[in-house]
C-alpha atoms as a PDB file:
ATOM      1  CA  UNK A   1     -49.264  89.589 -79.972  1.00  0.00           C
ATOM      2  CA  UNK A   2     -49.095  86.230 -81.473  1.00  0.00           C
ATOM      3  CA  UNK A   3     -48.510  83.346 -79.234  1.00  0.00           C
ATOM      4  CA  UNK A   4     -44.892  81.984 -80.285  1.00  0.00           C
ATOM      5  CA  UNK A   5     -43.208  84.850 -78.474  1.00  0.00           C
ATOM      6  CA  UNK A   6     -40.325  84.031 -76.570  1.00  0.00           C
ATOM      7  CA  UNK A   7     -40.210  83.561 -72.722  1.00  0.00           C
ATOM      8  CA  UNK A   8     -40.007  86.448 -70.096  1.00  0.00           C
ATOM      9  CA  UNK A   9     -36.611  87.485 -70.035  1.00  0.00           C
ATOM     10  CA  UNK A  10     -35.203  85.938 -66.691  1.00  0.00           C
ATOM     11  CA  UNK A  11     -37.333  82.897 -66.735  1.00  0.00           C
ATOM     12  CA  UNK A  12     -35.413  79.328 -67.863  1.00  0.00           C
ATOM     13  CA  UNK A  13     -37.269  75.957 -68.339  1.00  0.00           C
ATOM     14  CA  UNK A  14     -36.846  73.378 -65.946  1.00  0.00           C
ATOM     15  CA  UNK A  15     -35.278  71.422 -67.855  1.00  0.00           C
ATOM     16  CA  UNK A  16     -32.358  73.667 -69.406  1.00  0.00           C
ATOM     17  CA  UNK A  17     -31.410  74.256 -65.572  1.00  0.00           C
ATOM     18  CA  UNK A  18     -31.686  70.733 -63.832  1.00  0.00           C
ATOM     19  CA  UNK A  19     -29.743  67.883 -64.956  1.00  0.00           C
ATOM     20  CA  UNK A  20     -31.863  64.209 -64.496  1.00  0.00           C
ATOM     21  CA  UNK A  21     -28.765  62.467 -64.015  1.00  0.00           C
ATOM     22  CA  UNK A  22     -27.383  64.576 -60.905  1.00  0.00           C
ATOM     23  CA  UNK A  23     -30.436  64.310 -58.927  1.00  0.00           C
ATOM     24  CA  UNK A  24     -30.439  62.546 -55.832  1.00  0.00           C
ATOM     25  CA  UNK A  25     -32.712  60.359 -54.717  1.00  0.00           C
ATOM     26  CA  UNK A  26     -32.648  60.146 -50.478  1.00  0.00           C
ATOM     27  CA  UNK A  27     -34.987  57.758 -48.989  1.00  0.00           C
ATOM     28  CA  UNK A  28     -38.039  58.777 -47.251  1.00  0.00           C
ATOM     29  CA  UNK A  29     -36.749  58.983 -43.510  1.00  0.00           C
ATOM     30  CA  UNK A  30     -40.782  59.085 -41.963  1.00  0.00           C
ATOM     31  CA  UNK A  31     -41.363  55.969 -44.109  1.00  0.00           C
ATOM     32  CA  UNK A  32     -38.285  53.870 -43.165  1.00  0.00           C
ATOM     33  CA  UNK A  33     -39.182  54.890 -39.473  1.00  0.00           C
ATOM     34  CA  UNK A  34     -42.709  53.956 -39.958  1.00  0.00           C
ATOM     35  CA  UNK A  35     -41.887  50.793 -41.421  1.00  0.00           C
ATOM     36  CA  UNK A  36     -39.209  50.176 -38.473  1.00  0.00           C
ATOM     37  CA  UNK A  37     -42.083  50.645 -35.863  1.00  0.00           C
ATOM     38  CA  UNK A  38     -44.533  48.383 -37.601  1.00  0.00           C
ATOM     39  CA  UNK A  39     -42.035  45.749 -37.503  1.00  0.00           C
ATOM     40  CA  UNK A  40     -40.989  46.635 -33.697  1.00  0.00           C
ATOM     41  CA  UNK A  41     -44.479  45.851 -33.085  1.00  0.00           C
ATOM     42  CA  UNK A  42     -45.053  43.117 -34.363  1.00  0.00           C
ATOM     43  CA  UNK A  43     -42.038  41.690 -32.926  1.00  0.00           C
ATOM     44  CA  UNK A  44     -42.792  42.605 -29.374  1.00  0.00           C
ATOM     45  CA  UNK A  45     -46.608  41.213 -30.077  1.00  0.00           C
ATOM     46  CA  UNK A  46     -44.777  37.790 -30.289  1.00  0.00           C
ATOM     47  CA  UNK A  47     -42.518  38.609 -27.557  1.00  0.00           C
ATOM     48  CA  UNK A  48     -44.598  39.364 -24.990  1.00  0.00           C
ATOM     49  CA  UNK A  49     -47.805  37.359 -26.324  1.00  0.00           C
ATOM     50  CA  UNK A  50     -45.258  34.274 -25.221  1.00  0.00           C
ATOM     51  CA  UNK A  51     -43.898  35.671 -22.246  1.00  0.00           C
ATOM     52  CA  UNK A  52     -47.814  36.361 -20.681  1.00  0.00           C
ATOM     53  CA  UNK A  53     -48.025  32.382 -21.863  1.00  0.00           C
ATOM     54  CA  UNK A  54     -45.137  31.473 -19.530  1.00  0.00           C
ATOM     55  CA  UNK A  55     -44.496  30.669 -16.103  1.00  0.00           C
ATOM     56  CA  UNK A  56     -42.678  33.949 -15.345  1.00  0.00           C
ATOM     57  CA  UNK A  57     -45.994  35.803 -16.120  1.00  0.00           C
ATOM     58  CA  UNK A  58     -47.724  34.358 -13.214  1.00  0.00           C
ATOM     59  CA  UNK A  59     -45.829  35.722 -10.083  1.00  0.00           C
ATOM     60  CA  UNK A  60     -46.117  39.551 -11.505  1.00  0.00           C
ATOM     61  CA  UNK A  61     -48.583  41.617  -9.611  1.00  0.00           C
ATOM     62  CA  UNK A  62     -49.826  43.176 -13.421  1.00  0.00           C
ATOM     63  CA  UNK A  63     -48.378  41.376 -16.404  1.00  0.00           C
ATOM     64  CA  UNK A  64     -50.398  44.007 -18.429  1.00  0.00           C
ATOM     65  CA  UNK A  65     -48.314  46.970 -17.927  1.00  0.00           C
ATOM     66  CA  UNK A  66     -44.992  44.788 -18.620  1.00  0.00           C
ATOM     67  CA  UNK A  67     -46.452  43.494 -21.991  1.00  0.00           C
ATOM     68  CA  UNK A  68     -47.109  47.691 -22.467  1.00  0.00           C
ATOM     69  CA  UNK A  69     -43.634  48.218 -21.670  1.00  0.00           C
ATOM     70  CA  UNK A  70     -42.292  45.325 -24.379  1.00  0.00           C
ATOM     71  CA  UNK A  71     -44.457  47.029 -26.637  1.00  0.00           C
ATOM     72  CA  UNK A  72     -43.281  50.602 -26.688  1.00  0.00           C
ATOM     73  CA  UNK A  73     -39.724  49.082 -26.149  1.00  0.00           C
ATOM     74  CA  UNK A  74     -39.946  47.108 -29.565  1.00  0.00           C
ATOM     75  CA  UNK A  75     -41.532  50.259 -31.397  1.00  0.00           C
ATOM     76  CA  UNK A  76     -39.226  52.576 -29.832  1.00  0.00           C
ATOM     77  CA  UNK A  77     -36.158  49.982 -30.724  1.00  0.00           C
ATOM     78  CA  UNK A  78     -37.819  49.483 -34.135  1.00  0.00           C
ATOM     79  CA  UNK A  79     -37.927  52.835 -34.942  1.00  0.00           C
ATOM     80  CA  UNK A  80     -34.135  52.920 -34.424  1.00  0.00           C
ATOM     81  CA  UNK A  81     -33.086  50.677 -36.757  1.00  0.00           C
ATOM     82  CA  UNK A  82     -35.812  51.787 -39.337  1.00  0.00           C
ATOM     83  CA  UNK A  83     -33.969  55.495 -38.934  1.00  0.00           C
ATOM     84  CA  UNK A  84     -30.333  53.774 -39.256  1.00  0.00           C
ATOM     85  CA  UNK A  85     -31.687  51.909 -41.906  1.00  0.00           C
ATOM     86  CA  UNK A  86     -32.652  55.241 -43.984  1.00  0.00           C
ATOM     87  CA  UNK A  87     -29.263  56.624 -42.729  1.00  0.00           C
ATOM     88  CA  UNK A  88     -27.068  54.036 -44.147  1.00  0.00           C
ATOM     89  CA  UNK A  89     -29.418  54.051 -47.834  1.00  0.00           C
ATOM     90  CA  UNK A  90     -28.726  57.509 -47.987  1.00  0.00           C
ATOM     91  CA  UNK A  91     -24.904  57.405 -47.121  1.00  0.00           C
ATOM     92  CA  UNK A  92     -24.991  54.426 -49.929  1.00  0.00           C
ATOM     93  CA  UNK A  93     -26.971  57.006 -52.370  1.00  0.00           C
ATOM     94  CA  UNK A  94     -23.561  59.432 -51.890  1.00  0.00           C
ATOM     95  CA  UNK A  95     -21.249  57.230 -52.371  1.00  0.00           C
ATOM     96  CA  UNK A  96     -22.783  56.180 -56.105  1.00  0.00           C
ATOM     97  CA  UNK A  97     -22.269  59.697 -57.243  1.00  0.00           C
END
């Protein structure tokens, strides 16, 4: 058998069957989320790094478990916006085609 025979009937290249131009690219929704936690955090590390450095700190029993609470509340909000984010670039990727 020599080695330019043609393919299995029933197979197709990738190529012949997928068109590069109709693909569509949809964002990452685990990486926008990610990336909208990481930022919650950070945000809520300045937020409640200043509020421990004020006044209204002092006269709470634990000001420990209310910085925890800013800090899961700015993740938690952060990874909100990072998912509406991803929403929105993938309504905008539809509405290019």
């Amino acid at each position: 058998m020599s080695e330019e025979q043609s393919p299995v009937p029933g197979e197709v290249e990738v190529e012949d069957v997928v068109d590069p131009t109709a693909v569509r690219r949809a964002p990452r929704y685990g990486r926008f989320i990610g990336v909208g936690i990481v930022l919650g955090l950070v945000v809520a590390l300045g937020v409640g790094g200043s509020w421990l450095q004020s006044d209204a700190a002092e006269s709470v029993f634990k000001p420990g478990v209310y910085f925890t609470v800013i800090l899961v509340a700015g993740a938690a909000l952060g990874a909100a916006i990072g998912g509406l984010w991803a929403v929105l670039a993938d309504r905008r990727s539809l509405r290019d085609r």
